[in-house]
Protein backbone atom coordinates (compact mmCIF):
# COMPACT_ATOMS: atom_id res chain seq x y z
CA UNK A 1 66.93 -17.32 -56.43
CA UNK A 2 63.94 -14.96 -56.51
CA UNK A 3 65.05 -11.44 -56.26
CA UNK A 4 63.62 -9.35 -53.02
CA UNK A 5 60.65 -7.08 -53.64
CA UNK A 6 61.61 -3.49 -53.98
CA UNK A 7 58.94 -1.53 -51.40
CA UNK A 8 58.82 1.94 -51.21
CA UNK A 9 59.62 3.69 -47.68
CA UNK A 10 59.81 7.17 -46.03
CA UNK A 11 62.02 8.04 -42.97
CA UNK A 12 62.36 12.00 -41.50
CA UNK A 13 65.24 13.46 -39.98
CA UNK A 14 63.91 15.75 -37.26
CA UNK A 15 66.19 18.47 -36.10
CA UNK A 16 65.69 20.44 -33.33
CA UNK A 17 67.45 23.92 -32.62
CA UNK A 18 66.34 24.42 -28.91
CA UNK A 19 69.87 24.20 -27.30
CA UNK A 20 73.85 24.65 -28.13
CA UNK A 21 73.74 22.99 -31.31
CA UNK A 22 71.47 21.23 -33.54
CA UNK A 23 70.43 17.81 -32.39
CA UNK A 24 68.51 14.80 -34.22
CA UNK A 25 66.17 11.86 -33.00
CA UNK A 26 67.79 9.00 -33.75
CA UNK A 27 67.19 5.70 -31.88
CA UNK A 28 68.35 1.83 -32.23
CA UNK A 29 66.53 -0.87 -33.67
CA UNK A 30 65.93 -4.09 -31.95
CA UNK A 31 68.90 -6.87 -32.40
CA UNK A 32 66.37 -9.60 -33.98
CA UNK A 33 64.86 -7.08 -36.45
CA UNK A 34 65.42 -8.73 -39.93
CA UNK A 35 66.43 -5.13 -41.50
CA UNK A 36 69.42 -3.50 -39.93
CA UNK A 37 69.52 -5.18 -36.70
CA UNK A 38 71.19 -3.35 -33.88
CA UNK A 39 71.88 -0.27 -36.19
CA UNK A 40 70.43 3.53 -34.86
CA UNK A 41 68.38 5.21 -37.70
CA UNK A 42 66.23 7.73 -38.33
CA UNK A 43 62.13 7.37 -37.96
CA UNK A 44 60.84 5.32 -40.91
CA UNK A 45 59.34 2.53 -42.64
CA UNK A 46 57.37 1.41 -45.20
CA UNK A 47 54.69 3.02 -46.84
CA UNK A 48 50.95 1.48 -46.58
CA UNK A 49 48.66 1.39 -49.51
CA UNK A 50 46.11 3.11 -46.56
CA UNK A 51 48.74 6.08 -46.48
CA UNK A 52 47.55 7.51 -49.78
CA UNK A 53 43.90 7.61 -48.86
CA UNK A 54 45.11 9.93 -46.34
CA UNK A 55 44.57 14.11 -47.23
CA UNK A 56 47.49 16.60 -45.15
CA UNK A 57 46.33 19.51 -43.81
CA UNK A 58 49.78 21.20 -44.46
CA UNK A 59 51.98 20.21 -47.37
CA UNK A 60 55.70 21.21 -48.58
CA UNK A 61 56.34 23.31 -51.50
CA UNK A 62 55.62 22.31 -55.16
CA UNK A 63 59.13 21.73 -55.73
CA UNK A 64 59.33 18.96 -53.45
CA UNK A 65 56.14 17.70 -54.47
CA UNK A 66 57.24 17.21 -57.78
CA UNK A 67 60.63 15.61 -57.11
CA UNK A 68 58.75 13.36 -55.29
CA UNK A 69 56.92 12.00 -58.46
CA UNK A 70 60.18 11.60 -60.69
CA UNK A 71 61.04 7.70 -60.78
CA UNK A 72 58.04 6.60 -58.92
CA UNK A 73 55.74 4.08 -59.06
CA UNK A 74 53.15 5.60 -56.50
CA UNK A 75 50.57 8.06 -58.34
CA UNK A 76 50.06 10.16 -55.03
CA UNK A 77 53.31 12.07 -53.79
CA UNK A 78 51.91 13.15 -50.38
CA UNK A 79 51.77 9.08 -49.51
CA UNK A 80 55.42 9.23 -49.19
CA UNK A 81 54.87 12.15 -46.91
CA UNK A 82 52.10 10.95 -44.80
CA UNK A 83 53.54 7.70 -43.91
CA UNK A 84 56.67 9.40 -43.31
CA UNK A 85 54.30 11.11 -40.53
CA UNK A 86 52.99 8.05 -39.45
CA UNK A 87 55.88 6.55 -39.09
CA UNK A 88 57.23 9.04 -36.57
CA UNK A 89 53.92 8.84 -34.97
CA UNK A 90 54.34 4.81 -34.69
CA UNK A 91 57.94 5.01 -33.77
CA UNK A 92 58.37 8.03 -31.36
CA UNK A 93 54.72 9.48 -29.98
CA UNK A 94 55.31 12.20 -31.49
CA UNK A 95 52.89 14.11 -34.11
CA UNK A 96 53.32 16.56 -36.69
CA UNK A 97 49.96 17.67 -37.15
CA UNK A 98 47.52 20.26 -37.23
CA UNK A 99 44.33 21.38 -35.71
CA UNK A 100 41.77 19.92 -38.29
CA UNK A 101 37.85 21.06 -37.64
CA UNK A 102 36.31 18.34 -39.82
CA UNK A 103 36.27 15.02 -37.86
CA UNK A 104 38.61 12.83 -39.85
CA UNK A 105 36.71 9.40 -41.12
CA UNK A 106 37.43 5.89 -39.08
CA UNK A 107 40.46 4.34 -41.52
CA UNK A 108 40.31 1.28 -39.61
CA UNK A 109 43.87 1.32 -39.25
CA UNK A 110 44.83 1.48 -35.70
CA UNK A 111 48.04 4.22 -36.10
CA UNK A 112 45.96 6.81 -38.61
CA UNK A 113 43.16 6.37 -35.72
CA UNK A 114 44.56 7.20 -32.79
CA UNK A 115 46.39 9.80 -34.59
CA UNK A 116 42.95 11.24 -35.72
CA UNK A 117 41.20 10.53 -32.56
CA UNK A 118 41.76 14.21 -30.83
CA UNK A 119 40.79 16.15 -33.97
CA UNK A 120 44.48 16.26 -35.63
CA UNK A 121 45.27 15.72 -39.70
CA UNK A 122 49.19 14.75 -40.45
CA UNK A 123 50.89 18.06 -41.55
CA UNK A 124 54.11 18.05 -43.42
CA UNK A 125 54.17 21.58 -43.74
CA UNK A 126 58.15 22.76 -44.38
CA UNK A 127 58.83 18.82 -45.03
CA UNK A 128 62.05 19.37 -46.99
CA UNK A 129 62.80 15.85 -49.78
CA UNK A 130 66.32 15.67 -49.48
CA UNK A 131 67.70 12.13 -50.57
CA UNK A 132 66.85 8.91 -52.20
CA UNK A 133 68.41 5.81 -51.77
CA UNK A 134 67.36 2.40 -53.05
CA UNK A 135 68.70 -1.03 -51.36
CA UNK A 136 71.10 -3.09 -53.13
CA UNK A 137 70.52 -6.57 -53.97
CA UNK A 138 70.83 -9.33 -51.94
CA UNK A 139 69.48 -8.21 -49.26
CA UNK A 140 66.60 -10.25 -47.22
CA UNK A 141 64.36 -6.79 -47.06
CA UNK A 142 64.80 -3.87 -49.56
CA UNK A 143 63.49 -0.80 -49.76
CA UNK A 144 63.70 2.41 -51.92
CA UNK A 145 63.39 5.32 -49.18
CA UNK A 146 62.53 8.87 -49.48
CA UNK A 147 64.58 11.30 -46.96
CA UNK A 148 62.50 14.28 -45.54
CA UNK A 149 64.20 16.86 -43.18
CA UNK A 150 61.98 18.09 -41.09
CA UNK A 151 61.64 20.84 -38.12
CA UNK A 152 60.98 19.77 -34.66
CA UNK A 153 59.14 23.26 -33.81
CA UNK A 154 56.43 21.41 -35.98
CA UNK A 155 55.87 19.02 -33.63
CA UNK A 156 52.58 18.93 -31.05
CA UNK A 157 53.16 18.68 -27.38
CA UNK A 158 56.66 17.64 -25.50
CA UNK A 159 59.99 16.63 -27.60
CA UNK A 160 60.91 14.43 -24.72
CA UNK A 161 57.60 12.30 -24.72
CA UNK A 162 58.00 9.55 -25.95
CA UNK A 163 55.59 7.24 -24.18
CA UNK A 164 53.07 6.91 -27.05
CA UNK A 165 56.22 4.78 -28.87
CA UNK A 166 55.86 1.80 -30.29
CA UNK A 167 58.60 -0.79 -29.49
CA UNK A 168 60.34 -0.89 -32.81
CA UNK A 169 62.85 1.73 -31.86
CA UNK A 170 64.72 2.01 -28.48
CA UNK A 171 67.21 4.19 -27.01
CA UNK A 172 65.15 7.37 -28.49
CA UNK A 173 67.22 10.51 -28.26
CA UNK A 174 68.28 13.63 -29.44
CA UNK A 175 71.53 13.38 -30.18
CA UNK A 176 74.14 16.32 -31.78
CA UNK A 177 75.46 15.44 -35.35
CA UNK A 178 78.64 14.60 -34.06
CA UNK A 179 77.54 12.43 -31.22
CA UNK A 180 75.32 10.66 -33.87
CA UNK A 181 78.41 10.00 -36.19
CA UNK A 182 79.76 8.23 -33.49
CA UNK A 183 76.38 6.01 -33.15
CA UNK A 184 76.67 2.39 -35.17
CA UNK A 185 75.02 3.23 -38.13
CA UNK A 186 73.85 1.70 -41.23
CA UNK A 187 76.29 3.07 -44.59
CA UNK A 188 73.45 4.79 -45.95
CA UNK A 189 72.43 7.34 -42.93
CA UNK A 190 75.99 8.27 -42.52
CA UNK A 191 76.08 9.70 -46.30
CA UNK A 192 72.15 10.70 -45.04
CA UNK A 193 73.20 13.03 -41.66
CA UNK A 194 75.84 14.37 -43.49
CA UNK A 195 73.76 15.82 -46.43
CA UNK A 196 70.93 16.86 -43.84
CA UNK A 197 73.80 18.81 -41.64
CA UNK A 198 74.51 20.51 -43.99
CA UNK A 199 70.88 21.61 -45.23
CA UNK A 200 70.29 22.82 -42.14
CA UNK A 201 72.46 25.82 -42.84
CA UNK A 202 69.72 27.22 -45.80
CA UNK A 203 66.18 27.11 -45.85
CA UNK A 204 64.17 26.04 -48.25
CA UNK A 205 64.38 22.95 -51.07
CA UNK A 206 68.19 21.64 -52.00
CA UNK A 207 69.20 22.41 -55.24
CA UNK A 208 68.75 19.17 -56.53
CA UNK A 209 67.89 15.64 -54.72
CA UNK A 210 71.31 12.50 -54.42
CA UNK A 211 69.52 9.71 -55.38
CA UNK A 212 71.04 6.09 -54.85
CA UNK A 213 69.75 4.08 -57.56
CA UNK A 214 70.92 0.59 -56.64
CA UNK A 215 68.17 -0.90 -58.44
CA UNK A 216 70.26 -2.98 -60.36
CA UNK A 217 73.67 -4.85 -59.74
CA UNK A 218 75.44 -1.68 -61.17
CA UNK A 219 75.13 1.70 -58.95
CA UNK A 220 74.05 4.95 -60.67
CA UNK A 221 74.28 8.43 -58.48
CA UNK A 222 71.35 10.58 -59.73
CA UNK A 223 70.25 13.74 -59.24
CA UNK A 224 66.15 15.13 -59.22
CA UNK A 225 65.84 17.77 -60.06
């Protein structure tokens, strides 16, 4: 049996400190999707080979940067980062971005586009690389995903719009860390919200990065440092 290709993916944990308590966007992915099916997750996906043609126009500190190169196959960092900003783009409407006064070139990719189209670059300023985790085997899709925690004050225009969505995710919502817990969730961002809960108690970069290595048959917990 052919082993499943190992892609490389980003997904962002927004959190937003507007009301009583912290809250996250989480929302549910459709029940015939062949990847977690039914489960609520965070924004995320896959990153394009288009992704690192694209330049930010805000970017995290060095620190993460770097961590973001240990292990990888991908010679540009930031393409983790701007598909992670894609993909909340695709997924929710909403933008983290920044006023740009150079008019962005036509990718001919229809989500960098529209994202472009009003004179915005993807900004992942205060982008905070918090976990890795790489599918086990024997899965029918697998992925090895990059974590980013990331503050919804960053965001352009409404947290509640979400009518520039795609249909990938439904039931979008900000939900408390608690009320998330309670969500059905995939293994991996239950061990994922509770690292990012308790982030959200510092600022800056994590002492060091959990990283899920289940490249193999064996597990290894790692740590980038």
């Amino acid at each position: 049996m052919q082993e499943t290709k190992i892609r490389d993916a980003s997904s962002v944990i927004i959190v937003r400190e507007d009301g009583p308590v912290p809250t996250v966007l989480m929302g549910q992915r459709g029940k015939t999707a062949a990847f977690m099916p039914n489960k609520f997750v965070f924004p995320g996906g896959a990153v394009d080979p288009i992704d690192a043609d694209v330049k930010l126009v805000g970017e995290p500190n060095e620190i993460c940067l770097n961590r973001l190169e240990k292990y990888s196959n991908i010679n540009s960092s930031t393409a983790f980062l701007t598909s992670a900003i894609r993909e909340v783009w695709e997924e929710t409407g909403l933008m983290f971005g920044k006023k740009f006064p150079k008019r962005l070139e036509n990718l001919g990719n229809e989500s960098w586009d529209s994202f472009f189209k009003n004179g915005y670059g993807p900004s992942a300023k205060s982008f905070r690389f918090i976990f890795r985790a790489i599918t086990p085997p024997n899965r029918t899709r697998r992925f090895d995903a990059r974590f980013f925690l990331a503050d919804a004050n960053l965001i352009l225009g409404q947290l509640d719009d979400f009518s520039d969505a795609s249909d990938e995710l439904s039931h979008l919502q900000w939900v408390s860390f608690e009320e998330a817990r309670k969500l059905d969730l995939p293994f991996i961002t239950e061990i994922v919200l509770a690292e990012a809960e308790s982030l959200t108690l510092q600022n800056g970069p994590p002492d060091s990065v959990p990283f899920f290595n289940n490249s193999q048959e064996s597990s290894d917990i790692l740590r980038i440092y």
